[in-house]
Protein backbone atom coordinates (compact mmCIF):
# COMPACT_ATOMS: atom_id res chain seq x y z
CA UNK A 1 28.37 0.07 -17.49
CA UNK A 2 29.36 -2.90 -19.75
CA UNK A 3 25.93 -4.80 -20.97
CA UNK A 4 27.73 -8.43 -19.51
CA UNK A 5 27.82 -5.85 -16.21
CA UNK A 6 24.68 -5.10 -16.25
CA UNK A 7 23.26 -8.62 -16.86
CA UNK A 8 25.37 -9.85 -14.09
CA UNK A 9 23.68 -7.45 -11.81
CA UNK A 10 20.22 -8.25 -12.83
CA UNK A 11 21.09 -11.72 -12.04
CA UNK A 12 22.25 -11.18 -8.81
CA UNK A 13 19.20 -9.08 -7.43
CA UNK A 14 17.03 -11.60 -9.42
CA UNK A 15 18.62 -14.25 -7.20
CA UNK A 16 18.34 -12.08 -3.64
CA UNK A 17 15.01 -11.61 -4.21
CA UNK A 18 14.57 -15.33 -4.57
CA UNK A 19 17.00 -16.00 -1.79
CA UNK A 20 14.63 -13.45 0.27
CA UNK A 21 11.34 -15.62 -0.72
CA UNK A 22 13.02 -18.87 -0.37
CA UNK A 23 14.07 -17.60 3.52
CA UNK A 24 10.29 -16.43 4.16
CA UNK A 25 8.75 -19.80 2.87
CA UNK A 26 11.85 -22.56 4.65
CA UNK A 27 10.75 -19.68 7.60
CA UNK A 28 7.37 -20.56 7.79
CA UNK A 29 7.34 -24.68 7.38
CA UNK A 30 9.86 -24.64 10.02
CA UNK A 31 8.27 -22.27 12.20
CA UNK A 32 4.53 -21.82 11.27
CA UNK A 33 3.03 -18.83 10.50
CA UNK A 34 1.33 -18.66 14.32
CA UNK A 35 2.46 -19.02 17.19
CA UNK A 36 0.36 -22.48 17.76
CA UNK A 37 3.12 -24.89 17.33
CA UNK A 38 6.42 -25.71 19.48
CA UNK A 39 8.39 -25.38 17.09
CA UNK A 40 7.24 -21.42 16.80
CA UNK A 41 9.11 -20.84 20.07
CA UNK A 42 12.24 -21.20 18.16
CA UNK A 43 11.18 -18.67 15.77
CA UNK A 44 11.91 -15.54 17.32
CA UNK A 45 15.33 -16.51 18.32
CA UNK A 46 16.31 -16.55 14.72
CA UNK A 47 13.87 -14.00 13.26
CA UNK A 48 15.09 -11.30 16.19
CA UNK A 49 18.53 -11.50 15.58
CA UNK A 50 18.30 -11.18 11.89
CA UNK A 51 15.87 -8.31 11.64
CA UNK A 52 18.03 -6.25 14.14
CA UNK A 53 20.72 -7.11 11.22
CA UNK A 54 18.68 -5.64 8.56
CA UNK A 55 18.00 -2.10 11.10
CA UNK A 56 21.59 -2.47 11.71
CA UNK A 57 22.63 -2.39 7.63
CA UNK A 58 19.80 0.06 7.24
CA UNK A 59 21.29 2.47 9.92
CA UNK A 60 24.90 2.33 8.18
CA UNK A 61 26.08 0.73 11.50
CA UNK A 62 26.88 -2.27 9.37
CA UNK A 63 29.04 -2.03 6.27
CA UNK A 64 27.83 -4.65 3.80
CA UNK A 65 30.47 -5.77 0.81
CA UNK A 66 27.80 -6.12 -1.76
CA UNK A 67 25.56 -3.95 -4.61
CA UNK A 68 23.48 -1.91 -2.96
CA UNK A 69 20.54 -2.57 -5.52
CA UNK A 70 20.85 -6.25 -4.58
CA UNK A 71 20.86 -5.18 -1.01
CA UNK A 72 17.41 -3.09 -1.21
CA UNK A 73 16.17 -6.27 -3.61
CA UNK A 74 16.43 -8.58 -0.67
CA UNK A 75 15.40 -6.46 2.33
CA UNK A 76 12.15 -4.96 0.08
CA UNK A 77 11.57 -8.24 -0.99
CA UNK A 78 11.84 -10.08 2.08
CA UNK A 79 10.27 -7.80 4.50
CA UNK A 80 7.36 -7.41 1.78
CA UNK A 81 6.97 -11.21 1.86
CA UNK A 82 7.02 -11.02 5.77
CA UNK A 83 3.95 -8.24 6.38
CA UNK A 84 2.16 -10.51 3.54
CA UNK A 85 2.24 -13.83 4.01
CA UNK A 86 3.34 -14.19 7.65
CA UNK A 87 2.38 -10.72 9.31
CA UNK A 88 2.08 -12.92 13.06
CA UNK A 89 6.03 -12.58 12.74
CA UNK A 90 6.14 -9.07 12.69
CA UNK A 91 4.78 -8.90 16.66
CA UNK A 92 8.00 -10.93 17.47
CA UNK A 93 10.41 -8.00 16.44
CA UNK A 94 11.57 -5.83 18.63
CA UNK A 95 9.22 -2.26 17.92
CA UNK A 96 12.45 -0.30 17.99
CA UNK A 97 14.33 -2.43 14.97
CA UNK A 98 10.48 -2.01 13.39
CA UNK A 99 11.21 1.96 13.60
CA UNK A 100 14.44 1.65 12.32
CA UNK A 101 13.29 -0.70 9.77
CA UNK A 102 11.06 1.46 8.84
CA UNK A 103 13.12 4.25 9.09
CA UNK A 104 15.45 3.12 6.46
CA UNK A 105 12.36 1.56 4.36
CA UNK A 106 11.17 5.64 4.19
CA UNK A 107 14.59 6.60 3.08
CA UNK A 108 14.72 4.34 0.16
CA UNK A 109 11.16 6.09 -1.07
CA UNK A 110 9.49 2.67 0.16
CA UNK A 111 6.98 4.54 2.26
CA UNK A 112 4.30 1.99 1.36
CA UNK A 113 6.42 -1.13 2.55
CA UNK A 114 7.34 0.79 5.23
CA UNK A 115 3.68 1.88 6.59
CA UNK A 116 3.09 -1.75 6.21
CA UNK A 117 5.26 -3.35 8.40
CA UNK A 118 3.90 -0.48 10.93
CA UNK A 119 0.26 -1.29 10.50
CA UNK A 120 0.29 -5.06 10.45
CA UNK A 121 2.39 -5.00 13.75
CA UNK A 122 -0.43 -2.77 14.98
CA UNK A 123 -3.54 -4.56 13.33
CA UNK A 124 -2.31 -7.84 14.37
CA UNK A 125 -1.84 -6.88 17.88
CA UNK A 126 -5.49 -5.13 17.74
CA UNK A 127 -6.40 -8.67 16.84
CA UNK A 128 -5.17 -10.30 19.10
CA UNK A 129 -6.76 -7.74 22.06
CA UNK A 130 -10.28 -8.82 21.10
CA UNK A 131 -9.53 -12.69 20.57
């Protein structure tokens, strides 16, 4: 691989990964990171839909038409963002795209990110039991 190649590359899972944060932050000033405001209620009709996306892609049901190292930079990165800074979100996924999320998350050797999005589902939902 050319060094221009290489750079170009860099640059494009450099700008995924910001793509991925700028998603998670737009996310949570227009939705909230609870489930307190109205404008939360909207939040799962969006966040759903994509995150079956990502099992989808993840499953090979999906054929994407770009790198796959920018690919993994954006679903890491935003799902890392997600089980960090908003981990109420995770309850409003569907728990069978959360296995296959974190099905695929295994496969990629990301068994940490991948425990995570298990557990905070979990923990947060323990929570919210003895609230």
């Amino acid at each position: 691989m050319l060094l221009e190649d290489k750079k170009e590359n860099n640059n494009k899972t450099f700008f995924l990964v910001l793509n991925a944060a700028i998603a998670t932050s737009y996310g949570a000033f227009a939705w909230g990171v609870d489930s307190s405001s109205l404008a939360s209620k909207r939040r799962p009709k969006i966040l759903g839909p994509h995150m079956e996306f990502l099992a989808s892609a993840l499953d090979g049901k999906i054929s994407l038409g770009c790198n796959w190292a920018t690919w993994r930079a954006y679903v890491s990165g935003f799902l890392s963002l997600m089980v960090a800074c908003t981990p109420n979100w995770v309850l409003e996924v569907d728990v069978e795209a959360l296995k296959r999320l974190s099905k695929g998350l295994r496969q990629w050797n990301e068994e940490e990110l991948a425990l995570s999005l298990l557990g905070v589902g979990a923990l947060v939902q323990c929570l919210q039991l003895l609230n």
